[in-house]
Structure formats: C-alpha cells, structure tokens
PDB file of N, CA and C in Angstrom:
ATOM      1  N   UNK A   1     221.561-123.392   2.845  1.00  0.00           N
ATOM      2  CA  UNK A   1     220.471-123.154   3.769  1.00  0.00           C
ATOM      3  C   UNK A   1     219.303-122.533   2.988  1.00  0.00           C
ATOM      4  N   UNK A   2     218.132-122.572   3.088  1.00  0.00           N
ATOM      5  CA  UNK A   2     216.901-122.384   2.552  1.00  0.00           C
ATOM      6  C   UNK A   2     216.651-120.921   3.049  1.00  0.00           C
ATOM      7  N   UNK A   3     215.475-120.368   2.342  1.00  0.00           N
ATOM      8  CA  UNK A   3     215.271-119.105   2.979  1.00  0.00           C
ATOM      9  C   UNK A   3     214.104-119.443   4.420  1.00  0.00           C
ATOM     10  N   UNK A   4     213.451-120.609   4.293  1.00  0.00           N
ATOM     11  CA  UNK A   4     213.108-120.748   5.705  1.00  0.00           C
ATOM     12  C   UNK A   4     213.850-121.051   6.847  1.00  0.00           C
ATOM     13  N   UNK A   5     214.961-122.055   6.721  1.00  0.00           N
ATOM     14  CA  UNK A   5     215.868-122.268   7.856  1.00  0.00           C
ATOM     15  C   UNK A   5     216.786-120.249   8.236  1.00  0.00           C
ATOM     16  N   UNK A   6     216.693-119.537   7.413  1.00  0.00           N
ATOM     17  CA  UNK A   6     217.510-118.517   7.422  1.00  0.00           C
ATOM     18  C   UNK A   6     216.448-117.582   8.213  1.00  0.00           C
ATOM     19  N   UNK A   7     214.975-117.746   7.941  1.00  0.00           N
ATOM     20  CA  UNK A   7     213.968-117.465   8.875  1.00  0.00           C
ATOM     21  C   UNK A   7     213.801-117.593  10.275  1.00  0.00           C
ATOM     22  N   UNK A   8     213.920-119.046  10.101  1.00  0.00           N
ATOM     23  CA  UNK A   8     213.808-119.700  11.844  1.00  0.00           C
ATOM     24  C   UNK A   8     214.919-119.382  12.507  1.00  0.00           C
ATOM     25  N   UNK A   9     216.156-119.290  11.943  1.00  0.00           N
ATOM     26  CA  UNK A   9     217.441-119.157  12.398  1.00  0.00           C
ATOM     27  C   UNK A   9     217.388-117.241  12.900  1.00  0.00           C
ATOM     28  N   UNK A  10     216.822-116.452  12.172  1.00  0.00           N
ATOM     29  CA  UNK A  10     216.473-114.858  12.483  1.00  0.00           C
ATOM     30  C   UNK A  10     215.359-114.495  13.362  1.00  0.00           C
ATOM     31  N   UNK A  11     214.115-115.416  13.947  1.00  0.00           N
ATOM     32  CA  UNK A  11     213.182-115.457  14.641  1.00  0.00           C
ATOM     33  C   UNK A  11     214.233-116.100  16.084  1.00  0.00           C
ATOM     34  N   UNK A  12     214.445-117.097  15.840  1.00  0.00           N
ATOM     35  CA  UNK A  12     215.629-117.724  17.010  1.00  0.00           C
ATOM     36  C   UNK A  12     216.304-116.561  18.081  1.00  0.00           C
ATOM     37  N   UNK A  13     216.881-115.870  16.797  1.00  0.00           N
ATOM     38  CA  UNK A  13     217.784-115.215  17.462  1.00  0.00           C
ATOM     39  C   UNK A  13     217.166-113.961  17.848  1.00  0.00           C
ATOM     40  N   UNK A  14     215.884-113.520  17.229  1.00  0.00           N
ATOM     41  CA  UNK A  14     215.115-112.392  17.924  1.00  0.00           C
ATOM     42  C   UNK A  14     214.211-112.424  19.014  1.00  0.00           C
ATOM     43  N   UNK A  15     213.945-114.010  19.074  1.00  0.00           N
ATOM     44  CA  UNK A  15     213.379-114.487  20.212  1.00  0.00           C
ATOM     45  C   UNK A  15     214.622-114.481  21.557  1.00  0.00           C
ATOM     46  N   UNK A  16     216.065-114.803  21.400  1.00  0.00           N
ATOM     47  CA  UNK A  16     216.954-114.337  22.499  1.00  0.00           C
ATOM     48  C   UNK A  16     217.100-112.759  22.709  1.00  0.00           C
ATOM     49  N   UNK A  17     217.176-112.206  21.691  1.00  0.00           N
ATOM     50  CA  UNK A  17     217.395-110.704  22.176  1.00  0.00           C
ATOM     51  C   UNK A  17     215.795-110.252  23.084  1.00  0.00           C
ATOM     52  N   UNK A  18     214.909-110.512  22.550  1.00  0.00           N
ATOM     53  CA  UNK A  18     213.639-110.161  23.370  1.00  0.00           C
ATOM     54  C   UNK A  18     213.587-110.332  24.329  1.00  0.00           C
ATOM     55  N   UNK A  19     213.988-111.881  24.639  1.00  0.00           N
ATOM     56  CA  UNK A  19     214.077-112.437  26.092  1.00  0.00           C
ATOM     57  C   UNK A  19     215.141-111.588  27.133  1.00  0.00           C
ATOM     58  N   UNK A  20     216.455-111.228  26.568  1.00  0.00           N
ATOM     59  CA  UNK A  20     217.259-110.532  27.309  1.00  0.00           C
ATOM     60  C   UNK A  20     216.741-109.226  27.574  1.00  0.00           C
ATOM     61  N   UNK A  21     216.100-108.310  26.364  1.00  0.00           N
ATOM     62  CA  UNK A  21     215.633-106.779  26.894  1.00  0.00           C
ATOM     63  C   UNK A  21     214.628-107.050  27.783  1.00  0.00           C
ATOM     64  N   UNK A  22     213.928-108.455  28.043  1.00  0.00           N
ATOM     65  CA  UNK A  22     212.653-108.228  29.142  1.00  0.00           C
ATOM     66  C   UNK A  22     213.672-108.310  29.905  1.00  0.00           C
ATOM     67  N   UNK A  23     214.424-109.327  30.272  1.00  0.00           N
ATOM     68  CA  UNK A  23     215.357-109.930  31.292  1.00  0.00           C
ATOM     69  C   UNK A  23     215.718-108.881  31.663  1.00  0.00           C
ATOM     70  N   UNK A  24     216.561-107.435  30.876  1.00  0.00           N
ATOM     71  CA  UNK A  24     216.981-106.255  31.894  1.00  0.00           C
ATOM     72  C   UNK A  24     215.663-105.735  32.158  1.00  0.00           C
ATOM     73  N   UNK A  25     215.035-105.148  31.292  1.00  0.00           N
ATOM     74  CA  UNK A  25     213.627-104.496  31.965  1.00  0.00           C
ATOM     75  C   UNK A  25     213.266-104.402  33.157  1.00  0.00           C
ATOM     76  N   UNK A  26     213.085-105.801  33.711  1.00  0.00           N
ATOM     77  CA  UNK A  26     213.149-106.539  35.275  1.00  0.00           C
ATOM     78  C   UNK A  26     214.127-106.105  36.271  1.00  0.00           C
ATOM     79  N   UNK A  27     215.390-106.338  35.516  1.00  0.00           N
ATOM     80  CA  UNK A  27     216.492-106.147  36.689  1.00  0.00           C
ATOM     81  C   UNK A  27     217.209-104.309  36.650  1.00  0.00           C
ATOM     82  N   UNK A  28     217.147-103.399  35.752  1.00  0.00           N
ATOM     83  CA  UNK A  28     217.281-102.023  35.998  1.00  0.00           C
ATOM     84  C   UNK A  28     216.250-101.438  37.472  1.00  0.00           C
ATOM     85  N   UNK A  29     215.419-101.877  37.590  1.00  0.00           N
ATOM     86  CA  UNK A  29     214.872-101.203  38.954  1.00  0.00           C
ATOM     87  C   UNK A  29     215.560-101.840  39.947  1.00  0.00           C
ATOM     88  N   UNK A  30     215.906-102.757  40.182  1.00  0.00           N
ATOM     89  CA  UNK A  30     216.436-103.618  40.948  1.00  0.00           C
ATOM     90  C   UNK A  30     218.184-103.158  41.147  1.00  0.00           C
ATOM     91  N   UNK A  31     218.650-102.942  39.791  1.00  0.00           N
ATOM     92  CA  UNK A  31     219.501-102.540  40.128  1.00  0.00           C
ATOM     93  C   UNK A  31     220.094-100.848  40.496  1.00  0.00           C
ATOM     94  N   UNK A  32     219.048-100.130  40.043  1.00  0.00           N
ATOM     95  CA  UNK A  32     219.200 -98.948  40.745  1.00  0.00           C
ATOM     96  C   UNK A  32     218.654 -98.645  42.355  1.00  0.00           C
ATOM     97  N   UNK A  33     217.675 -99.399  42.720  1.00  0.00           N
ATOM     98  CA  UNK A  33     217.587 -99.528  43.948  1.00  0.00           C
ATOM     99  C   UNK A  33     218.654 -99.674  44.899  1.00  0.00           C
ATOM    100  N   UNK A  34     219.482-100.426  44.417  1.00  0.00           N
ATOM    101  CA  UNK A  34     220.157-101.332  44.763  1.00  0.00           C
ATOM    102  C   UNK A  34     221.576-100.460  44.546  1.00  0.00           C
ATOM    103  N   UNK A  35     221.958 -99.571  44.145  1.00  0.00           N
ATOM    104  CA  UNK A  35     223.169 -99.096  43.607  1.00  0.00           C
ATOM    105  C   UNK A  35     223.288 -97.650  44.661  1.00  0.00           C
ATOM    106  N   UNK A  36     224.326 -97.336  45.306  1.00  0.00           N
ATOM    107  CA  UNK A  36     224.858 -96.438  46.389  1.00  0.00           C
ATOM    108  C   UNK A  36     225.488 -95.137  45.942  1.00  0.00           C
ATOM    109  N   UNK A  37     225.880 -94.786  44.542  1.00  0.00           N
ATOM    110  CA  UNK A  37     226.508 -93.807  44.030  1.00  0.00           C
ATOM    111  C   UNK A  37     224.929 -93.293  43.297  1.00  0.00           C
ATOM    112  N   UNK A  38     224.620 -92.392  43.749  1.00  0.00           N
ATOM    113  CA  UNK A  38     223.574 -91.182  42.544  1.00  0.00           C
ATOM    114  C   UNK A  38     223.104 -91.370  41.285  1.00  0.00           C
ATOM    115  N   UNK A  39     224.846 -91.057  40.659  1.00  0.00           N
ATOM    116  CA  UNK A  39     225.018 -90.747  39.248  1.00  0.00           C
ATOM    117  C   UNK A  39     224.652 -92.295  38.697  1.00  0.00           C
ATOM    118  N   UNK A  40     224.618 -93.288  39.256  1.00  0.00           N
ATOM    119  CA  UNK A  40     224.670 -94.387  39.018  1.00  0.00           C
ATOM    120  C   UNK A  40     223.043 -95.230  38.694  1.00  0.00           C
ATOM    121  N   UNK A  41     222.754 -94.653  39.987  1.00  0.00           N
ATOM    122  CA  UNK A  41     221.435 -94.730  40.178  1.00  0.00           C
ATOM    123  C   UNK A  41     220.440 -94.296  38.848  1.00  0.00           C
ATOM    124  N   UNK A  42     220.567 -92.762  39.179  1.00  0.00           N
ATOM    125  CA  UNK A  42     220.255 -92.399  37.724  1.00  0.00           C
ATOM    126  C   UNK A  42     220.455 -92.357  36.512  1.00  0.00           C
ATOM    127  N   UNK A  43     221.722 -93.340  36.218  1.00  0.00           N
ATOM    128  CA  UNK A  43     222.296 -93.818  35.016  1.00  0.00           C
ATOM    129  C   UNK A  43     220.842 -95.847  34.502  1.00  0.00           C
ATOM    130  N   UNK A  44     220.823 -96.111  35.514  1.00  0.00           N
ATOM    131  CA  UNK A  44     220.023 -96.801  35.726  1.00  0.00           C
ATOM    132  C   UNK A  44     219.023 -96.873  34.881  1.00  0.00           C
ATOM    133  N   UNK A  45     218.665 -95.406  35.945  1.00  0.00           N
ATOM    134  CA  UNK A  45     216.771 -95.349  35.653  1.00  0.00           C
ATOM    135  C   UNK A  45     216.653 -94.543  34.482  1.00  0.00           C
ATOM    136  N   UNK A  46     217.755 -94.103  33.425  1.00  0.00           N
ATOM    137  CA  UNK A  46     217.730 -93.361  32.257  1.00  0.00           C
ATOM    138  C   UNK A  46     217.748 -94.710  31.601  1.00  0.00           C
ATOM    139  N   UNK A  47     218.654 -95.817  31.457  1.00  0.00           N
ATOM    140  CA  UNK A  47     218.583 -96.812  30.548  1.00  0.00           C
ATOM    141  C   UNK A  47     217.196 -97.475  30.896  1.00  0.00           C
ATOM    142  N   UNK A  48     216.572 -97.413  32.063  1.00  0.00           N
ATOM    143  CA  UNK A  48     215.159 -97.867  32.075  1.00  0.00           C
ATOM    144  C   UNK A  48     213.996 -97.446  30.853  1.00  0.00           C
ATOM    145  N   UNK A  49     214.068 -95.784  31.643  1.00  0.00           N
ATOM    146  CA  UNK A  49     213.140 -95.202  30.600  1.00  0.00           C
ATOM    147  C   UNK A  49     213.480 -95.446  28.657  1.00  0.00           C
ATOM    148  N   UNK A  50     214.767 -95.347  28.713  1.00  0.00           N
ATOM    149  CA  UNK A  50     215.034 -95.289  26.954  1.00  0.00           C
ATOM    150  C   UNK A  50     214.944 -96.823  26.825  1.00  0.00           C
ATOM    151  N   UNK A  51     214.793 -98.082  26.760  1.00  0.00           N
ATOM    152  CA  UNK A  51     214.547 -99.196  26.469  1.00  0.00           C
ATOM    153  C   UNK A  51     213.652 -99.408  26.203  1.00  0.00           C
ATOM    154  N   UNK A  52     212.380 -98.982  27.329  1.00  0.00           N
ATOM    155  CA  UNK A  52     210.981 -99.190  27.634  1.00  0.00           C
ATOM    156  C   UNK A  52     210.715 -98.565  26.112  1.00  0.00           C
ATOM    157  N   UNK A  53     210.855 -97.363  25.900  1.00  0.00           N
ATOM    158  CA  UNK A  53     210.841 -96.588  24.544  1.00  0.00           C
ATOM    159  C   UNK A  53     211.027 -97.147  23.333  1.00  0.00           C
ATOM    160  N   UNK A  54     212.396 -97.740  23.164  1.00  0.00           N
ATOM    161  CA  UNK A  54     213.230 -98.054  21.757  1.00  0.00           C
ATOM    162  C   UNK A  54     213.217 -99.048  21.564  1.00  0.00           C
ATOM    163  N   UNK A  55     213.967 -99.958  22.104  1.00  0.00           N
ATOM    164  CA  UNK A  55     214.510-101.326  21.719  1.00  0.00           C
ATOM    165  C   UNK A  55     213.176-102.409  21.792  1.00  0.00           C
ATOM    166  N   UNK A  56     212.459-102.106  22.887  1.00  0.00           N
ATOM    167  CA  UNK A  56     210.839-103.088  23.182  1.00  0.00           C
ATOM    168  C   UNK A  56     210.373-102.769  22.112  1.00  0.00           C
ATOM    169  N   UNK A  57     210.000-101.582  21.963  1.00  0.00           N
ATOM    170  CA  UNK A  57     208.956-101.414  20.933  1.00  0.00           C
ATOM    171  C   UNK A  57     209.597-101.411  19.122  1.00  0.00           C
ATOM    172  N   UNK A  58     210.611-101.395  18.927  1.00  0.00           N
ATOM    173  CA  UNK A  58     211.194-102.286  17.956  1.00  0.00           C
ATOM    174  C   UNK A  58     211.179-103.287  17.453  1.00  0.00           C
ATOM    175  N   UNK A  59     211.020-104.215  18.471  1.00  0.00           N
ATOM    176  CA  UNK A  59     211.310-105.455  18.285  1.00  0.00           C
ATOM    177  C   UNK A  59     209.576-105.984  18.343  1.00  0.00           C
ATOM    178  N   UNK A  60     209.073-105.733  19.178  1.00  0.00           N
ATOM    179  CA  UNK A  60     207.385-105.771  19.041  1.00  0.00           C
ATOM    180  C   UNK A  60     206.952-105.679  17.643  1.00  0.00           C
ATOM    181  N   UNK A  61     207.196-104.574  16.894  1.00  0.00           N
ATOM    182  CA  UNK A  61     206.897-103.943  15.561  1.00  0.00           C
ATOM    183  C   UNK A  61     207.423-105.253  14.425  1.00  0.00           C
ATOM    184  N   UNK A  62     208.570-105.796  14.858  1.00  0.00           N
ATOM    185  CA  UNK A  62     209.597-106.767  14.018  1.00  0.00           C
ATOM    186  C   UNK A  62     208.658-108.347  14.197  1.00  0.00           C
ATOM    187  N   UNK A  63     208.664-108.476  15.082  1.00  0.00           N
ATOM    188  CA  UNK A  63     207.866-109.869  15.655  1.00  0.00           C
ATOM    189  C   UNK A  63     206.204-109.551  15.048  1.00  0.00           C
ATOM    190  N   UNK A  64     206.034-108.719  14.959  1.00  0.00           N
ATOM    191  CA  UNK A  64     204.420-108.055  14.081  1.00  0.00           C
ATOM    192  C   UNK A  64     204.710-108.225  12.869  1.00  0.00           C
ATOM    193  N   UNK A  65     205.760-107.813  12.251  1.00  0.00           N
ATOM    194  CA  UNK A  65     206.026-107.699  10.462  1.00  0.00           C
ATOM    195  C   UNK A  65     205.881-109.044  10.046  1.00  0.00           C
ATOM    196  N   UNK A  66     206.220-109.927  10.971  1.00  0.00           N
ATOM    197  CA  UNK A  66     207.262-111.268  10.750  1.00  0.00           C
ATOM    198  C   UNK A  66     205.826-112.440  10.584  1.00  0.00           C
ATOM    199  N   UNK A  67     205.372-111.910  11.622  1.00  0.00           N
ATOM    200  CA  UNK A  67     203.705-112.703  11.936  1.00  0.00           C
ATOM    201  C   UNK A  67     204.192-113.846  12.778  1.00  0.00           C
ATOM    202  N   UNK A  68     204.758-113.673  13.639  1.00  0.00           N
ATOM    203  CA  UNK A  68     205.804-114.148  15.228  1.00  0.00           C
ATOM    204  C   UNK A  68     205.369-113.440  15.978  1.00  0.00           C
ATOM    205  N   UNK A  69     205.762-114.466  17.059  1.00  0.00           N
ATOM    206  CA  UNK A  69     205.445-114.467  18.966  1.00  0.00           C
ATOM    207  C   UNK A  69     206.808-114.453  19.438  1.00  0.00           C
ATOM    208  N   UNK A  70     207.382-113.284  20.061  1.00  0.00           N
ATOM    209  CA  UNK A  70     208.418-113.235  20.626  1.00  0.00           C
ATOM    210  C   UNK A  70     208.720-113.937  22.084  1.00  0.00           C
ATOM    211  N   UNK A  71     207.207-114.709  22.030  1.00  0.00           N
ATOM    212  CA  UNK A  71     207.470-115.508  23.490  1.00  0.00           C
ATOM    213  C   UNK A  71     207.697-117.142  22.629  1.00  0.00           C
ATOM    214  N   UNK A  72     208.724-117.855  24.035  1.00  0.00           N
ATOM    215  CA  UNK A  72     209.537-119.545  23.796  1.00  0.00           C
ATOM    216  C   UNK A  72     210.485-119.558  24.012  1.00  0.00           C
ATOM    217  N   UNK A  73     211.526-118.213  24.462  1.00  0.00           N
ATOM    218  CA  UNK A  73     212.747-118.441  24.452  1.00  0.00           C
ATOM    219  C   UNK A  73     213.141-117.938  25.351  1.00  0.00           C
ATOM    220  N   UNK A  74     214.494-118.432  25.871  1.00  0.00           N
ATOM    221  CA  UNK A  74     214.834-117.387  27.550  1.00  0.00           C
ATOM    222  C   UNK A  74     216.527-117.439  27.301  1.00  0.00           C
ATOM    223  N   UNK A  75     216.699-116.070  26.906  1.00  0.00           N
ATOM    224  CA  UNK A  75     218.088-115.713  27.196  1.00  0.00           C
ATOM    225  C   UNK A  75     219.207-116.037  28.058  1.00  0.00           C
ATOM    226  N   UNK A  76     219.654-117.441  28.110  1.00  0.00           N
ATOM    227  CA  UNK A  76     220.777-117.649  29.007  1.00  0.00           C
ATOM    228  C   UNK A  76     221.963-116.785  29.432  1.00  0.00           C
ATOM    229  N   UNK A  77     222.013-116.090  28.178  1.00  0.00           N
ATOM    230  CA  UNK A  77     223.223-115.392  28.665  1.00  0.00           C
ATOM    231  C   UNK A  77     223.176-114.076  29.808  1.00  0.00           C
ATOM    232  N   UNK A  78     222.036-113.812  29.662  1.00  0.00           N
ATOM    233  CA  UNK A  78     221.000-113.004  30.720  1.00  0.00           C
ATOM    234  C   UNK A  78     220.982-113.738  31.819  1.00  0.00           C
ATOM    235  N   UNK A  79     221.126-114.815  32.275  1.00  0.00           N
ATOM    236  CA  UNK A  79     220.824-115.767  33.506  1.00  0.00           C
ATOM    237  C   UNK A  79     219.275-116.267  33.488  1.00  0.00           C
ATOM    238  N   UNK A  80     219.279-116.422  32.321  1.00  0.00           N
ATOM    239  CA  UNK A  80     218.046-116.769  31.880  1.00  0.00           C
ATOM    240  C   UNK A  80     218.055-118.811  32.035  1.00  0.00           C
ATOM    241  N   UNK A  81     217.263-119.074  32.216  1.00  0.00           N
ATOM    242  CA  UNK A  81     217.909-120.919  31.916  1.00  0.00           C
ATOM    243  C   UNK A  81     216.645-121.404  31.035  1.00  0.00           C
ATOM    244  N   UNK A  82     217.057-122.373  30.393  1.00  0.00           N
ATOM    245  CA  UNK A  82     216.136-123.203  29.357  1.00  0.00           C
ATOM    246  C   UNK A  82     216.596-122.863  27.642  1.00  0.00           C
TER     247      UNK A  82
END
C-alpha cells in the first residue's frame, strides 16, 4: 500500500469517527431528556459537555493538520445510512 492509499484509508476512517461524535452530539440531549433515573440523566449531560470539549475539537484540529474536510461521510454504525 502507498503512503497515499494509507492516507485516504486514515481520512476514511476519521471521516466515520467524526460523523459518529456529531451523530451522538445530536442524540445525548435527546437522550437525557428522555431518560427517568437522575443519575442517568446527568450522566448524559456530563458526556455532553466533555465531548463538545475533547473529542470535537480534536478531531477539528486533526482534519486542519491534514488539510481535510471532515464532512462526506455518515457513520452507519451510529444509524447513520449512506
């Protein structure tokens, strides 16, 4: 494999993880709304806030280094389709 296919093949796959952290992004409010136990609730809206923080803006920074668009791809395994 070339060092570009080893490229496209590492953009690929950072383009699915992106797609999945938006994919929860979306669904943590939804699912703490949505959730009947407290502790749960606010287990929720703590993985809300620390994502929004870490993992987004990680990967933003990575897709910047790279000179990539983390948008084209949609996380199926997220219930994402395409």
């Amino acid at each position: 494999m070339t060092n570009d296919s080893f490229k496209k093949l590492y953009v690929d796959e950072l383009k699915d993880l992106y797609s999945a952290e938006s994919q929860l992004l979306k669904a943590l409010p939804k699912m703490a709304a949505a959730a009947s136990a407290t502790e749960l609730r606010q287990g929720f809206r703590k993985a809300l806030k620390t994502d929004r923080r870490s993992r987004s803006k990680r990967l933003d920074k990575i897709f910047e280094a790279l000179g990539e668009s983390p948008k084209g791809k949609k996380c199926v395994g997220m219930g994402g389709s395409g």
